[in-house]
C-alpha atoms as a PDB file:
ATOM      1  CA  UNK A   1      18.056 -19.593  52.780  1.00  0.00           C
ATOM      2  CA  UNK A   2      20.160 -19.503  56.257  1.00  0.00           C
ATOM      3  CA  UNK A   3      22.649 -21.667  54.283  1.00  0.00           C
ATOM      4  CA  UNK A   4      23.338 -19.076  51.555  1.00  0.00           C
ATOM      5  CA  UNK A   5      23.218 -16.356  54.384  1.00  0.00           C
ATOM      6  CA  UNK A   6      25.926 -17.923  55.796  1.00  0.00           C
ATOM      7  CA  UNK A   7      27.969 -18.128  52.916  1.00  0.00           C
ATOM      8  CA  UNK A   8      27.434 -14.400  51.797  1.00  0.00           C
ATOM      9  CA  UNK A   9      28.866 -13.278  54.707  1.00  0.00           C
ATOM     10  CA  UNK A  10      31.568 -15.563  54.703  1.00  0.00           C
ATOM     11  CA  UNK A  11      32.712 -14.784  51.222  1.00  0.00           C
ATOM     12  CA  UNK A  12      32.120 -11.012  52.042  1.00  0.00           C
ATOM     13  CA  UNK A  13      34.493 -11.403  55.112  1.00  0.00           C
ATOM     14  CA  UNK A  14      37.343 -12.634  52.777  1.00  0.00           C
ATOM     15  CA  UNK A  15      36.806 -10.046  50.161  1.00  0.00           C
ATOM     16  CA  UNK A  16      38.847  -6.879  51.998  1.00  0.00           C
ATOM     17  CA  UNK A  17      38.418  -4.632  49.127  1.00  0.00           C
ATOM     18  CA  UNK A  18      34.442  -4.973  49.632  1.00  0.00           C
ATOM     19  CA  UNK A  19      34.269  -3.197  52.779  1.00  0.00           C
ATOM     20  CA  UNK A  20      31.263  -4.111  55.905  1.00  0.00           C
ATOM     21  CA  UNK A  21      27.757  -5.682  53.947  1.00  0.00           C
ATOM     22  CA  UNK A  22      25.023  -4.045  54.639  1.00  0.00           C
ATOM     23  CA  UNK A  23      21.961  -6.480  55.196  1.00  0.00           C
ATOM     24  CA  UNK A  24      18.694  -4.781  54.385  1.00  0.00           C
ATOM     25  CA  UNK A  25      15.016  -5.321  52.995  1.00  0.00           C
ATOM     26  CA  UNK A  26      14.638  -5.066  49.582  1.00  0.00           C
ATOM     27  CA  UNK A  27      11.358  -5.965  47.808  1.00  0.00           C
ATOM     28  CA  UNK A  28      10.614  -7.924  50.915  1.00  0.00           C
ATOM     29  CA  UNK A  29      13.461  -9.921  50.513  1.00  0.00           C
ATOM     30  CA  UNK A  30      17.101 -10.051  52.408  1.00  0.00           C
ATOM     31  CA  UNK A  31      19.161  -7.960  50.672  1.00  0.00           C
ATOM     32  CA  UNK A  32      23.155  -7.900  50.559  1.00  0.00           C
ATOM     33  CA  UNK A  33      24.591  -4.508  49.199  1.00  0.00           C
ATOM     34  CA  UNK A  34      28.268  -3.123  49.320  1.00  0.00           C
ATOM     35  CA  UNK A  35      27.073   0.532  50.603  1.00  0.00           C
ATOM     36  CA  UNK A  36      30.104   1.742  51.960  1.00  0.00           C
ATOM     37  CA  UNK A  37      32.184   0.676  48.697  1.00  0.00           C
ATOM     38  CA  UNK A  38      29.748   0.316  46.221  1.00  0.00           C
ATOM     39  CA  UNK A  39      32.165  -1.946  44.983  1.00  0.00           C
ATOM     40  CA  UNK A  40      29.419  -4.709  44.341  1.00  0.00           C
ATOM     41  CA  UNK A  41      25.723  -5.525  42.947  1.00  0.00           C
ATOM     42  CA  UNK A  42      23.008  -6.744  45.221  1.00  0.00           C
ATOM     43  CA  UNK A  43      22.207  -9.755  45.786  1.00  0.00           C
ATOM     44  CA  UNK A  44      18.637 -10.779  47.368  1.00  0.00           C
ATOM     45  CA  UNK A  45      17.712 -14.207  48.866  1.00  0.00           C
ATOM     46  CA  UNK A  46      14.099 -15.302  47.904  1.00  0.00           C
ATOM     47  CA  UNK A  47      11.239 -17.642  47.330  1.00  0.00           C
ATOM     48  CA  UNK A  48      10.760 -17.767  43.081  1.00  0.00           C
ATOM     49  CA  UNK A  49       7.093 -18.992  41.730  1.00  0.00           C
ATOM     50  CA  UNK A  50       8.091 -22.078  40.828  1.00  0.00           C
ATOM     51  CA  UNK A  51       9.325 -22.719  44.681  1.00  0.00           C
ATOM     52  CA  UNK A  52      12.183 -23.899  46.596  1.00  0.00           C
ATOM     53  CA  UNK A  53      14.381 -20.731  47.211  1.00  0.00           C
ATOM     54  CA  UNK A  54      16.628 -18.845  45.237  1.00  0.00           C
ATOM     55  CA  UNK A  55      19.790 -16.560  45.259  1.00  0.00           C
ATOM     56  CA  UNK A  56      19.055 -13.494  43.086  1.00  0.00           C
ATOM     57  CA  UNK A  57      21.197 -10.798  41.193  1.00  0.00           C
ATOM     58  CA  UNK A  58      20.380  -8.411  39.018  1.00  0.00           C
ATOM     59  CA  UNK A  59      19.552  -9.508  35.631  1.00  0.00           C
ATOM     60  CA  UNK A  60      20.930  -6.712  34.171  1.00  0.00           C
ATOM     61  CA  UNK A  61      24.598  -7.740  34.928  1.00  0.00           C
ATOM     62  CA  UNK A  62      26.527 -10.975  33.396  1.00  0.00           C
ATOM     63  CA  UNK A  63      26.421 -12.370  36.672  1.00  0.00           C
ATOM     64  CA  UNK A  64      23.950 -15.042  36.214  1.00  0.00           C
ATOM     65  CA  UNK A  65      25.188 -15.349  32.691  1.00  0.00           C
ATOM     66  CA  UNK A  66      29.408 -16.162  33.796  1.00  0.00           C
ATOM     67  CA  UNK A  67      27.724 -18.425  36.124  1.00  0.00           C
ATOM     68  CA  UNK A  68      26.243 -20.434  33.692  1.00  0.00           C
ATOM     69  CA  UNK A  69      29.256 -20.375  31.369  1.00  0.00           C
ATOM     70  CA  UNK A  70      31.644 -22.217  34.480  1.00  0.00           C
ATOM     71  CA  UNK A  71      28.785 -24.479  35.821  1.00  0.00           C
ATOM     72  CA  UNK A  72      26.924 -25.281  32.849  1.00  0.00           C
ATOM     73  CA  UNK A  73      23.698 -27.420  33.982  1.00  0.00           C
ATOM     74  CA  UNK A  74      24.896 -28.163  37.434  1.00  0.00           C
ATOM     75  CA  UNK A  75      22.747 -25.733  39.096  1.00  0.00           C
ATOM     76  CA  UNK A  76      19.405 -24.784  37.638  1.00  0.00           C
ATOM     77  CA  UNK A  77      18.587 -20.657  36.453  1.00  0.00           C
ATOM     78  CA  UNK A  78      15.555 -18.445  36.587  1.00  0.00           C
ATOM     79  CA  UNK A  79      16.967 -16.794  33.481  1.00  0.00           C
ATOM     80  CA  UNK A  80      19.707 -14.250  33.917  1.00  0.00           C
ATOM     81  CA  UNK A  81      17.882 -13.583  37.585  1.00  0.00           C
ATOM     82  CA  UNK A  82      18.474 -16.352  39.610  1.00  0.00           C
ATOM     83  CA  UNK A  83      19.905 -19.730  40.901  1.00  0.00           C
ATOM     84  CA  UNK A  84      17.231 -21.850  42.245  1.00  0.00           C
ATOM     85  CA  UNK A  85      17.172 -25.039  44.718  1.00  0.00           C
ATOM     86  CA  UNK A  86      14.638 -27.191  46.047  1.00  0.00           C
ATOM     87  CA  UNK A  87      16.904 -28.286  49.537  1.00  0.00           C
ATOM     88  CA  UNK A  88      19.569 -26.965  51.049  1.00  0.00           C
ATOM     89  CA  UNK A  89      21.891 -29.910  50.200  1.00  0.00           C
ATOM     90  CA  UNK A  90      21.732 -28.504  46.327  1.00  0.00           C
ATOM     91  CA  UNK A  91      23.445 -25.565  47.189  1.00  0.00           C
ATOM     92  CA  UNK A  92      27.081 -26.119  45.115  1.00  0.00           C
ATOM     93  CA  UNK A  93      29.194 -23.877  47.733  1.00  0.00           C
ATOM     94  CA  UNK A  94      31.803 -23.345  45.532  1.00  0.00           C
ATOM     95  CA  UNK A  95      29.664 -22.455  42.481  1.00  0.00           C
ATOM     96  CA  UNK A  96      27.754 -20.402  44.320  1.00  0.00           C
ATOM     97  CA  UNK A  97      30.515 -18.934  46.306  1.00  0.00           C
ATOM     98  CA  UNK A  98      31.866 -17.910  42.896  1.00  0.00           C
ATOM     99  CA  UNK A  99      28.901 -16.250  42.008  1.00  0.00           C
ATOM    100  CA  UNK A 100      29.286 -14.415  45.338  1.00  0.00           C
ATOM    101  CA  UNK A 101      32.453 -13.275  45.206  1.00  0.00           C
ATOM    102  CA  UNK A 102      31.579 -11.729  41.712  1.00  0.00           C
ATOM    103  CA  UNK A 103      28.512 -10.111  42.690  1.00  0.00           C
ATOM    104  CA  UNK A 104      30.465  -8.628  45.453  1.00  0.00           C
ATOM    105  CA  UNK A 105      33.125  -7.519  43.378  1.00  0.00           C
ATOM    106  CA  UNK A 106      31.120  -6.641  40.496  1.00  0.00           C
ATOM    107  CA  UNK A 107      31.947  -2.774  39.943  1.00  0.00           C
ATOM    108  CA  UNK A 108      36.046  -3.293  41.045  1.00  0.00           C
ATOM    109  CA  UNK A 109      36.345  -5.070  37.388  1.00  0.00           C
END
């Protein structure tokens, strides 16, 4: 999960128009919202059931959805939720950087 720390915050450091991420708790989980801006949707970093770790949005956006659309089976989905991963070394940087960038940018569309 440090791995996909990391690349929040370096995708939020290259996204100007997002403004300073605020890193909180939310459902027990680290949380990265666009406070300042609101220019984005959260996204929370997490252990699902089914293990391993996972990268969540909120399933009421496409986010999850556009994902899937560019990276087809590549990565593996907790439904419109989630990208999960068993290791660290499954974590598709640019595919998830992608997902990111849009989550960060989600309400500037």
């Amino acid at each position: 999960m440090l791995a996909l720390r990391r690349l929040i915050l370096t995708e939020a450091a290259n996204l100007p128009r997002v403004g300073p991420l605020t890193e909180a708790l939310r459902w027990g989980q680290p949380a990265y919202l666009t406070l300042a801006t609101r220019a984005g949707s959260t996204l929370r970093l997490g252990i699902p059931k089914s293990g391993g770790f996972a990268i969540f949005a909120h399933c009421q956006t496409s986010l999850i959805t556009d994902l899937r659309a560019v990276a087809g089976d590549v990565l593996r989905y907790d439904g419109t939720r989630a990208v999960l991963f068993d290791r660290p070394e499954a974590i598709a940087g640019d595919l998830i950087g992608l997902l990111i960038r849009r989550a960060l940018q989600y309400h500037l569309r």
